[in-house]
C-alpha atoms as a PDB file:
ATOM      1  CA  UNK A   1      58.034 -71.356 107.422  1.00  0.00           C
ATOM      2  CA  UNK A   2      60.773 -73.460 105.550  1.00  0.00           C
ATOM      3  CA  UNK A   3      61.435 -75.165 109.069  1.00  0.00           C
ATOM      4  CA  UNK A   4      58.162 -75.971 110.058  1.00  0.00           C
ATOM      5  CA  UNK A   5      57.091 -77.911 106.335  1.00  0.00           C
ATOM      6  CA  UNK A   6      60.461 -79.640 106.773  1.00  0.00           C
ATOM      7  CA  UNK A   7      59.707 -81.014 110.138  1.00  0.00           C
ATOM      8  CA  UNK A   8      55.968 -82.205 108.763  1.00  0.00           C
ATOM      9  CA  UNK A   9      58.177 -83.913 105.838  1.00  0.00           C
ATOM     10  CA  UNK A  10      60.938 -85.862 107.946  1.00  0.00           C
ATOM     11  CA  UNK A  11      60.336 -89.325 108.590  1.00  0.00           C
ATOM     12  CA  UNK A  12      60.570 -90.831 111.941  1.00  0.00           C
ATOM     13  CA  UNK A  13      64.409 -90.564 113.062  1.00  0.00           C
ATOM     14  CA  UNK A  14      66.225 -94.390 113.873  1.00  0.00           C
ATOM     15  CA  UNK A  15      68.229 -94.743 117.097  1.00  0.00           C
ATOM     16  CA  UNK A  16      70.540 -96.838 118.332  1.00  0.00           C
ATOM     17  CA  UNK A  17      72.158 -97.996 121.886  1.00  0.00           C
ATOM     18  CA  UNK A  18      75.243 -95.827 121.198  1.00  0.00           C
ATOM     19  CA  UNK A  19      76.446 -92.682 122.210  1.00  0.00           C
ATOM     20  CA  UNK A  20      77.266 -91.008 119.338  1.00  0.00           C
ATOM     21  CA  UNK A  21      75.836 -92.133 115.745  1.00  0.00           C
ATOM     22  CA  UNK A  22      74.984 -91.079 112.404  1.00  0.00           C
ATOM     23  CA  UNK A  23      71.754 -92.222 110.180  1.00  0.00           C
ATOM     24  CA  UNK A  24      70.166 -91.478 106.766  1.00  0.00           C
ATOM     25  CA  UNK A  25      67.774 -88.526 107.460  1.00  0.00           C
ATOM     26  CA  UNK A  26      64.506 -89.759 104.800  1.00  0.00           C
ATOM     27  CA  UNK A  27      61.253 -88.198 103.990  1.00  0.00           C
ATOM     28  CA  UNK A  28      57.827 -89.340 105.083  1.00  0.00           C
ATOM     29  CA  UNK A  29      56.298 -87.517 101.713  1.00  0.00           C
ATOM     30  CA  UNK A  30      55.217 -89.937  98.765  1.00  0.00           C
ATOM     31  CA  UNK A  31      57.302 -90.674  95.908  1.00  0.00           C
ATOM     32  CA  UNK A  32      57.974 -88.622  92.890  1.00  0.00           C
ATOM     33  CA  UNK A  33      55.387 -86.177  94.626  1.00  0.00           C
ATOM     34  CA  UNK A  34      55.556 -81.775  95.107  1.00  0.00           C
ATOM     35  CA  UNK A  35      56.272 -82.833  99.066  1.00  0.00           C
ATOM     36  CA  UNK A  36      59.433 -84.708  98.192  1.00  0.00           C
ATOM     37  CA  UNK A  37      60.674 -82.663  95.449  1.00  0.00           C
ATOM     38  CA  UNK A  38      60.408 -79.471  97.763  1.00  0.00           C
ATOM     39  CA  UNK A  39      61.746 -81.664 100.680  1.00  0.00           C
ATOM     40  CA  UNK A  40      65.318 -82.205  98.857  1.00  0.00           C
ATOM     41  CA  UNK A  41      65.024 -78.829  97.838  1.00  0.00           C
ATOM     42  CA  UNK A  42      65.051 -77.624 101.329  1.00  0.00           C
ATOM     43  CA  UNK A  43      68.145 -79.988 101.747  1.00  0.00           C
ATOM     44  CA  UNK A  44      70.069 -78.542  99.326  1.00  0.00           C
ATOM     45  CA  UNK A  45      69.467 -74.970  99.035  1.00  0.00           C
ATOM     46  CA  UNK A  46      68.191 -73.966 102.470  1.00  0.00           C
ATOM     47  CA  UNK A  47      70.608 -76.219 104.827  1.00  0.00           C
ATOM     48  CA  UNK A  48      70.571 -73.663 107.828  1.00  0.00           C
ATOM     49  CA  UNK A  49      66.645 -74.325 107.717  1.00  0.00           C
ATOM     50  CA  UNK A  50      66.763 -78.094 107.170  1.00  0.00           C
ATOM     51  CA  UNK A  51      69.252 -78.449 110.010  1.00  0.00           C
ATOM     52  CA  UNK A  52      66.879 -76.305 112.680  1.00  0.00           C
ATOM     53  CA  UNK A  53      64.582 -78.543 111.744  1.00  0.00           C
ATOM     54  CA  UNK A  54      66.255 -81.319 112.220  1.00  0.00           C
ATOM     55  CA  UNK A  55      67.304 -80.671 115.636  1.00  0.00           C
ATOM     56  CA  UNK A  56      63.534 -79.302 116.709  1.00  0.00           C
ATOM     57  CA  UNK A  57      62.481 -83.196 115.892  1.00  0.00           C
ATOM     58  CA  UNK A  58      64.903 -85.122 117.524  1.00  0.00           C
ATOM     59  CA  UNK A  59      63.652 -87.140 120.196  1.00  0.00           C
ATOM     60  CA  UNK A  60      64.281 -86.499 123.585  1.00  0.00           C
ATOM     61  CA  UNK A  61      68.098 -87.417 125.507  1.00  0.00           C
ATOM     62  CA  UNK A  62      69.373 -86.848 122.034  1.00  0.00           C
ATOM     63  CA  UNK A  63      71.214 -83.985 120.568  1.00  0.00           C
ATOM     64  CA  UNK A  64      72.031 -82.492 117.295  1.00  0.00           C
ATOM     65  CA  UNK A  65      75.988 -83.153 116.252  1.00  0.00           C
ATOM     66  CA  UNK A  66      76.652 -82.214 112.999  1.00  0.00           C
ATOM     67  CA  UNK A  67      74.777 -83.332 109.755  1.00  0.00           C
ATOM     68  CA  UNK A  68      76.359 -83.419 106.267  1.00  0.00           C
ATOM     69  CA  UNK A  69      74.678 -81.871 103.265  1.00  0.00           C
ATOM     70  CA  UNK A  70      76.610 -83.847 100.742  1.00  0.00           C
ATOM     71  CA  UNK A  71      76.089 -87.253 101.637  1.00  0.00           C
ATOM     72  CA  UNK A  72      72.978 -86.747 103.828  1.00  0.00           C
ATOM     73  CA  UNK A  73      74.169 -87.957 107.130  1.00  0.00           C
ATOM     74  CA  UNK A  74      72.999 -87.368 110.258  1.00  0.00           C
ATOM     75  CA  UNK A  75      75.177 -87.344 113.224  1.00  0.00           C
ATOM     76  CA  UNK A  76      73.741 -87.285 116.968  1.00  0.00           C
ATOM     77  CA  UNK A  77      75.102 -88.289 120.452  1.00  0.00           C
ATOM     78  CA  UNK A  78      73.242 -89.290 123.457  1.00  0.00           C
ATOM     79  CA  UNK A  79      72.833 -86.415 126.119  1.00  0.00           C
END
């Protein structure tokens, strides 16, 4: 449940021509709304679930690295 309403809140993920890099993860939801509250919610208190969820929307040839909680960085690397 937690996974699938963070995937419908995750903006669209930025890639580069690299093999391995690390981006901003950001929310598609509206400012200041329920959506994005609950959103950074999800970051913080239910990371295991945020993470799945990141990794079940990355785009295709790309593959989930690591992703830091703290700071709110991304890492993939080109399969």
């Amino acid at each position: 449940m937690i996974v699938a309403h963070v995937k419908e809140l995750l903006a669209d993920i930025n890639v580069e021509e690299t093999k391995q890099f690390t981006v901003k993860v950001k929310t598609n939801a509206e400012p200041y709304s329920d959506d994005e509250r609950q959103f950074w919610r999800y970051q913080s208190r239910f990371t295991l679930e945020f993470c799945k969820a990141l990794e079940e929307v990355l785009p295709t040839g790309l593959a989930f690295l690591s992703y830091n909680h703290l700071t709110n960085d991304l890492t993939v690397v080109r399969q």
